[in-house]
PDB file of N, CA and C in Angstrom:
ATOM      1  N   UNK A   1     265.537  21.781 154.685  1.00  0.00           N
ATOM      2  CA  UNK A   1     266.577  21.940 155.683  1.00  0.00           C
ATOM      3  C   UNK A   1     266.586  23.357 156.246  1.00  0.00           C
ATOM      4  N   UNK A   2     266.180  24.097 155.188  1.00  0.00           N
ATOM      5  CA  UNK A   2     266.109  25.731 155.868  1.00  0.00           C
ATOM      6  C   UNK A   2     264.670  25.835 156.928  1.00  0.00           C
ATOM      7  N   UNK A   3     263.978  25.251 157.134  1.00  0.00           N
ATOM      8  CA  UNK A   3     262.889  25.350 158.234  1.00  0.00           C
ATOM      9  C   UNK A   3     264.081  25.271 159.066  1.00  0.00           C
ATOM     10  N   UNK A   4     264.686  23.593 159.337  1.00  0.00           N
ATOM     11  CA  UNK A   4     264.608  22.715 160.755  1.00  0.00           C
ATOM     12  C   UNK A   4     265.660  24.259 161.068  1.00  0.00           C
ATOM     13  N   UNK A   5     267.043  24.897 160.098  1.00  0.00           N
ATOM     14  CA  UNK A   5     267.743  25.712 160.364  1.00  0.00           C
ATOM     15  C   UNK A   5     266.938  26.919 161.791  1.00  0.00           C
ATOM     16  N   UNK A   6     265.949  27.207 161.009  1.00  0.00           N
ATOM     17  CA  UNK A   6     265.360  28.309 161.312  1.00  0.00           C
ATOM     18  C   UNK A   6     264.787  28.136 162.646  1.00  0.00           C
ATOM     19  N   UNK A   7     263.995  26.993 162.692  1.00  0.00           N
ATOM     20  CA  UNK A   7     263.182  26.554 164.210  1.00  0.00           C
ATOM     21  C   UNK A   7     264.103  26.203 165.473  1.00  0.00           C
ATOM     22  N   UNK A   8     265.329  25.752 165.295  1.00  0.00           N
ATOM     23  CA  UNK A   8     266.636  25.897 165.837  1.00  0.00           C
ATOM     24  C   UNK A   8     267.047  27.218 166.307  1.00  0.00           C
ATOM     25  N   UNK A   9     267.206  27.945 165.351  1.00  0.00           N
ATOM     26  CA  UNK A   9     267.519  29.249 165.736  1.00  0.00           C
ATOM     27  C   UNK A   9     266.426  30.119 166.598  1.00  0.00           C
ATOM     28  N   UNK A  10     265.257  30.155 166.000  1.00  0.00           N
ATOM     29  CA  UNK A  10     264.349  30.514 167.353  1.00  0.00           C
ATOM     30  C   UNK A  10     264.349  29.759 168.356  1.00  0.00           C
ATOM     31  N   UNK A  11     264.504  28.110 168.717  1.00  0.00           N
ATOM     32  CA  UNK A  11     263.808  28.089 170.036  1.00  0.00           C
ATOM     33  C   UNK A  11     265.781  28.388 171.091  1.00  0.00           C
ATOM     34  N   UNK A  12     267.071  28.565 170.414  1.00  0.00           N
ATOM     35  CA  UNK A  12     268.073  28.714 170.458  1.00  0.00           C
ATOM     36  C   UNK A  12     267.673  30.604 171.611  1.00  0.00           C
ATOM     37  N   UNK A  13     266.940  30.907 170.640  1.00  0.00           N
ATOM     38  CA  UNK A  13     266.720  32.434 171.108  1.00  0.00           C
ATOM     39  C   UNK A  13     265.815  32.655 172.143  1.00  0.00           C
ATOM     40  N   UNK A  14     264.749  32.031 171.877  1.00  0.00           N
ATOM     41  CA  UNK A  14     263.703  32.187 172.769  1.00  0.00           C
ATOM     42  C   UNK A  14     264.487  31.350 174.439  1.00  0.00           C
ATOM     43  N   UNK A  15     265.229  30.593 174.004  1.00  0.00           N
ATOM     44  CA  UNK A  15     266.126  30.058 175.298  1.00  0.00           C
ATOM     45  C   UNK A  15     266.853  31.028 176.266  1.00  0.00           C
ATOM     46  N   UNK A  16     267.848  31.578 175.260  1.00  0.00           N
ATOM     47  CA  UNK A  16     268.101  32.669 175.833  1.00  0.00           C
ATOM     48  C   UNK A  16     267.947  34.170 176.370  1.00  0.00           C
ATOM     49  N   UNK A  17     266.755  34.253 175.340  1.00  0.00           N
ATOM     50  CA  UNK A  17     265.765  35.390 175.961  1.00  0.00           C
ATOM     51  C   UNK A  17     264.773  35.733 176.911  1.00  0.00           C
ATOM     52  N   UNK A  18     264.157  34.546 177.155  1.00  0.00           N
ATOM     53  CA  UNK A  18     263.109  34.794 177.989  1.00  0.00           C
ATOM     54  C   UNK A  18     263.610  35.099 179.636  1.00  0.00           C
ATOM     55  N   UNK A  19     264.770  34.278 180.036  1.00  0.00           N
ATOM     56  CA  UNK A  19     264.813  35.059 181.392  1.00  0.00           C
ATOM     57  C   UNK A  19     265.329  36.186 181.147  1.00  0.00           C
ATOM     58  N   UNK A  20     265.778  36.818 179.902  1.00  0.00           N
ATOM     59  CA  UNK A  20     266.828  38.183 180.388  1.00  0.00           C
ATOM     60  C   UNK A  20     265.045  39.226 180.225  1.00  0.00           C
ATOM     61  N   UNK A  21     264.137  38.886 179.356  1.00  0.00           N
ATOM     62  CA  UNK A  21     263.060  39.362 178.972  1.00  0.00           C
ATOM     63  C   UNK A  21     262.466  39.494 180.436  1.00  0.00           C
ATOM     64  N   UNK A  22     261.921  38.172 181.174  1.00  0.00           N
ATOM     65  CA  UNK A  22     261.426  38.457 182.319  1.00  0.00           C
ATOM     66  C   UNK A  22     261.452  39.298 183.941  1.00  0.00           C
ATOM     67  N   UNK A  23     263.357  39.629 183.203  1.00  0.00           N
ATOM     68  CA  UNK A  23     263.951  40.238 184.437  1.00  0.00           C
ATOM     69  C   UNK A  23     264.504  39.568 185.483  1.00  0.00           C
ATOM     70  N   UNK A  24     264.784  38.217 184.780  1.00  0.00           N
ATOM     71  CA  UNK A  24     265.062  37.203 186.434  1.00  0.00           C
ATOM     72  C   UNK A  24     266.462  37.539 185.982  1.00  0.00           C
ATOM     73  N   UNK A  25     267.124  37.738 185.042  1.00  0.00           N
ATOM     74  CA  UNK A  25     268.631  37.911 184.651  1.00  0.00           C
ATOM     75  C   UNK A  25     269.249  38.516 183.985  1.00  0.00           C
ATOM     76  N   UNK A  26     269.115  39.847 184.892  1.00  0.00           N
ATOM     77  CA  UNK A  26     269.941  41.062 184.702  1.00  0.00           C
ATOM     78  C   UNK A  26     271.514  40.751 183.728  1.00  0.00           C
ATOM     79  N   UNK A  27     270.958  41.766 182.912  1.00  0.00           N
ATOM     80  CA  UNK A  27     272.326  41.984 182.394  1.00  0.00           C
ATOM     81  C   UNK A  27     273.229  42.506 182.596  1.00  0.00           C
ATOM     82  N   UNK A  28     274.611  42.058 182.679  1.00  0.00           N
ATOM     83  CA  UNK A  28     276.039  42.208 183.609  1.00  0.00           C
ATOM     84  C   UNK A  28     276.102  43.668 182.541  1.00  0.00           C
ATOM     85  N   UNK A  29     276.231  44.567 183.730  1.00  0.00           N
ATOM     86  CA  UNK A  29     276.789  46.201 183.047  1.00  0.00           C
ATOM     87  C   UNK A  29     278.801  46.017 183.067  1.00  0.00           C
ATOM     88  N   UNK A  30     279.127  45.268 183.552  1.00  0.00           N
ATOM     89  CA  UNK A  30     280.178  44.925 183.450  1.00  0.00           C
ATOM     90  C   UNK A  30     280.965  43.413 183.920  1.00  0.00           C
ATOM     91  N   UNK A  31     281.923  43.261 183.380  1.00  0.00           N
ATOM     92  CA  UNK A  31     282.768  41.880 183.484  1.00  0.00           C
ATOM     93  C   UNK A  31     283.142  41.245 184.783  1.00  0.00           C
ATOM     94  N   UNK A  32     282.234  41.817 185.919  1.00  0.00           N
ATOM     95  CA  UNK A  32     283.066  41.310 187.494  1.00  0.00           C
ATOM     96  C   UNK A  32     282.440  40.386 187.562  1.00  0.00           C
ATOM     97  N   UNK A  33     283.427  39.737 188.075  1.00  0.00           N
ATOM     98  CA  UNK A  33     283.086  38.085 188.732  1.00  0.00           C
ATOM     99  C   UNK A  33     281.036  38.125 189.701  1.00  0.00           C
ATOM    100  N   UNK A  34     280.527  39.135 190.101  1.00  0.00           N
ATOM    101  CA  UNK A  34     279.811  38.910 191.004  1.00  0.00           C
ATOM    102  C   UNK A  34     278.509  39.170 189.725  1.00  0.00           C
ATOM    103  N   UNK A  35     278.797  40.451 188.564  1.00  0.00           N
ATOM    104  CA  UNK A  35     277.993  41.044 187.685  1.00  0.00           C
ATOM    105  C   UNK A  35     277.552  39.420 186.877  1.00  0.00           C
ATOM    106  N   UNK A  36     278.787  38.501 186.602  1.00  0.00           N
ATOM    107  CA  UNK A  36     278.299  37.243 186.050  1.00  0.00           C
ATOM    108  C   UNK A  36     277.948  36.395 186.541  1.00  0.00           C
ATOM    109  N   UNK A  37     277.747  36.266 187.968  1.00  0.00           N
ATOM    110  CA  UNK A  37     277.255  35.564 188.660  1.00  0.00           C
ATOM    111  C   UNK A  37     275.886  35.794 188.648  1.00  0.00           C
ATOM    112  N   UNK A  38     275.410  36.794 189.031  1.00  0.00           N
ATOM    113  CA  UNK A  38     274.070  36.986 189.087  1.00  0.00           C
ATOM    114  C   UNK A  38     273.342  37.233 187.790  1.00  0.00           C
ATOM    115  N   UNK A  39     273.849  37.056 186.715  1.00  0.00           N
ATOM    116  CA  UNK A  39     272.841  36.862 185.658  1.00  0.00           C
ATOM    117  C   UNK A  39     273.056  35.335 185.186  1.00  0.00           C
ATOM    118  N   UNK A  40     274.084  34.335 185.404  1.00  0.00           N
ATOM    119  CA  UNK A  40     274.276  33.116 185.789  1.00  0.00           C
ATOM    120  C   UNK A  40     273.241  32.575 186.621  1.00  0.00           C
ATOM    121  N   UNK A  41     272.814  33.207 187.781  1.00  0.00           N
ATOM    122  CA  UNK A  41     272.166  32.555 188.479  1.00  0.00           C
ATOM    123  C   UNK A  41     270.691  33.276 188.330  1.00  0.00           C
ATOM    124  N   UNK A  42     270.561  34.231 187.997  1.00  0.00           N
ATOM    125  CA  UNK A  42     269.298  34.363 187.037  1.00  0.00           C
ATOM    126  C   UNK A  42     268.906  33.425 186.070  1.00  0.00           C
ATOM    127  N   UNK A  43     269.286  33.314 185.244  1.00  0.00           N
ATOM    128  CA  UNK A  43     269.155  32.231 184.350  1.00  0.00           C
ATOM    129  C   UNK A  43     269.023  30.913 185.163  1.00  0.00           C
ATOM    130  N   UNK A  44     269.375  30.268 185.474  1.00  0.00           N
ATOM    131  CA  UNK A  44     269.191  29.189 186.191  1.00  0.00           C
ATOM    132  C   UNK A  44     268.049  28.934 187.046  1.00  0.00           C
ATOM    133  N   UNK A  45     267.797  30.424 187.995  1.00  0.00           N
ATOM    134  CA  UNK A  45     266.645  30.098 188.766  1.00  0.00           C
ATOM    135  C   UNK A  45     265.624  29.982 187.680  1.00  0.00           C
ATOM    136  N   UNK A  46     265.046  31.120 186.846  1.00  0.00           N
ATOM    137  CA  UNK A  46     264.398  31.343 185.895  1.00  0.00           C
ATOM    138  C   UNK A  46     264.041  29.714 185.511  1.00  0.00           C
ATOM    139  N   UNK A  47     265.014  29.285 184.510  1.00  0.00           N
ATOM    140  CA  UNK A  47     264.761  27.622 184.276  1.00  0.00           C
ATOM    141  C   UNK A  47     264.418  26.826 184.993  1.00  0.00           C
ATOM    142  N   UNK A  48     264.882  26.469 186.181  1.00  0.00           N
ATOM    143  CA  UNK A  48     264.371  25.241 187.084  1.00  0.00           C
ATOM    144  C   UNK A  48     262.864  25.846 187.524  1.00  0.00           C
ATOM    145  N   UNK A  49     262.402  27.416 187.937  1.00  0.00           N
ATOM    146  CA  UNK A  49     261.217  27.411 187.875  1.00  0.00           C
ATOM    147  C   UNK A  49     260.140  27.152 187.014  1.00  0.00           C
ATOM    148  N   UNK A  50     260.866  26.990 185.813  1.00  0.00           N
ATOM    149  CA  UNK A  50     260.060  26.616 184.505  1.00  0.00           C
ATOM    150  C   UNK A  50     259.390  24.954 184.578  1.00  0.00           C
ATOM    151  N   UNK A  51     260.830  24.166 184.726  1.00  0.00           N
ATOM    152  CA  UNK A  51     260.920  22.938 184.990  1.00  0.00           C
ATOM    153  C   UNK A  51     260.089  22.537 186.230  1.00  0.00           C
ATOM    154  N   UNK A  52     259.925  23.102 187.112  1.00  0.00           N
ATOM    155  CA  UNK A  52     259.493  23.195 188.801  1.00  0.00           C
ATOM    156  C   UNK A  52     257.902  23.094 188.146  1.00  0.00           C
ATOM    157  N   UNK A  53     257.699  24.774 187.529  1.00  0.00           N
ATOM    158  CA  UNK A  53     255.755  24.522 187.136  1.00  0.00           C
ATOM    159  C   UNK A  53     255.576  23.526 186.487  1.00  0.00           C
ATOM    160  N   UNK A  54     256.639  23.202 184.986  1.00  0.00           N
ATOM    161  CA  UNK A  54     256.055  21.892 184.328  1.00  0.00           C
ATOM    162  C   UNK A  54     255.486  20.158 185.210  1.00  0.00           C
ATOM    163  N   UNK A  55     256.700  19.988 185.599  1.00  0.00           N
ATOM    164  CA  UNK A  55     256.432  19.004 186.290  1.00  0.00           C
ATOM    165  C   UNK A  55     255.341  19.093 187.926  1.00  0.00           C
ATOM    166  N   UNK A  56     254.841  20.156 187.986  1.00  0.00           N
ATOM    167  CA  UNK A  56     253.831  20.237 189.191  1.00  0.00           C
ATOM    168  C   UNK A  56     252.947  20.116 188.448  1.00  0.00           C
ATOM    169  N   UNK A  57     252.844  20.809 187.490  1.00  0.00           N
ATOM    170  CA  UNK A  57     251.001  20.458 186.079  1.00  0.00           C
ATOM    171  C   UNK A  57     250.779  19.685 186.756  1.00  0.00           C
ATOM    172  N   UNK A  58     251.651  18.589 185.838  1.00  0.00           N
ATOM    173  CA  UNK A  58     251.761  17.236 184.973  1.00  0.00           C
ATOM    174  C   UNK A  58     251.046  16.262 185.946  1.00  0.00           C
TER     175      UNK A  58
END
């Protein structure tokens, strides 16, 4: 049970890391509505381009 724990927790991380890693989603230097927007929508673009290359492979 301590693997499945563990492989959870990385791909948990690697989820949330890779766009802030790539730079598509800046991290909010502060709490304004616009600072969370745009790392909101960082994240998002980031993913659907992920989703976008997978399914063009395929």
């Amino acid at each position: 049970m301590k693997i499945v724990g563990i492989i959870i927790l990385v791909a948990v991380a690697l989820f949330l890391l890779l766009p802030i890693l790539s730079g598509n989603a800046p991290l909010p230097e502060d709490m304004s509505a616009s600072e969370i927007g745009s790392f909101i929508g960082g994240f998002a673009r980031y993913w659907i381009g992920v989703v976008r290359n997978v399914f063009a492979s395929l």
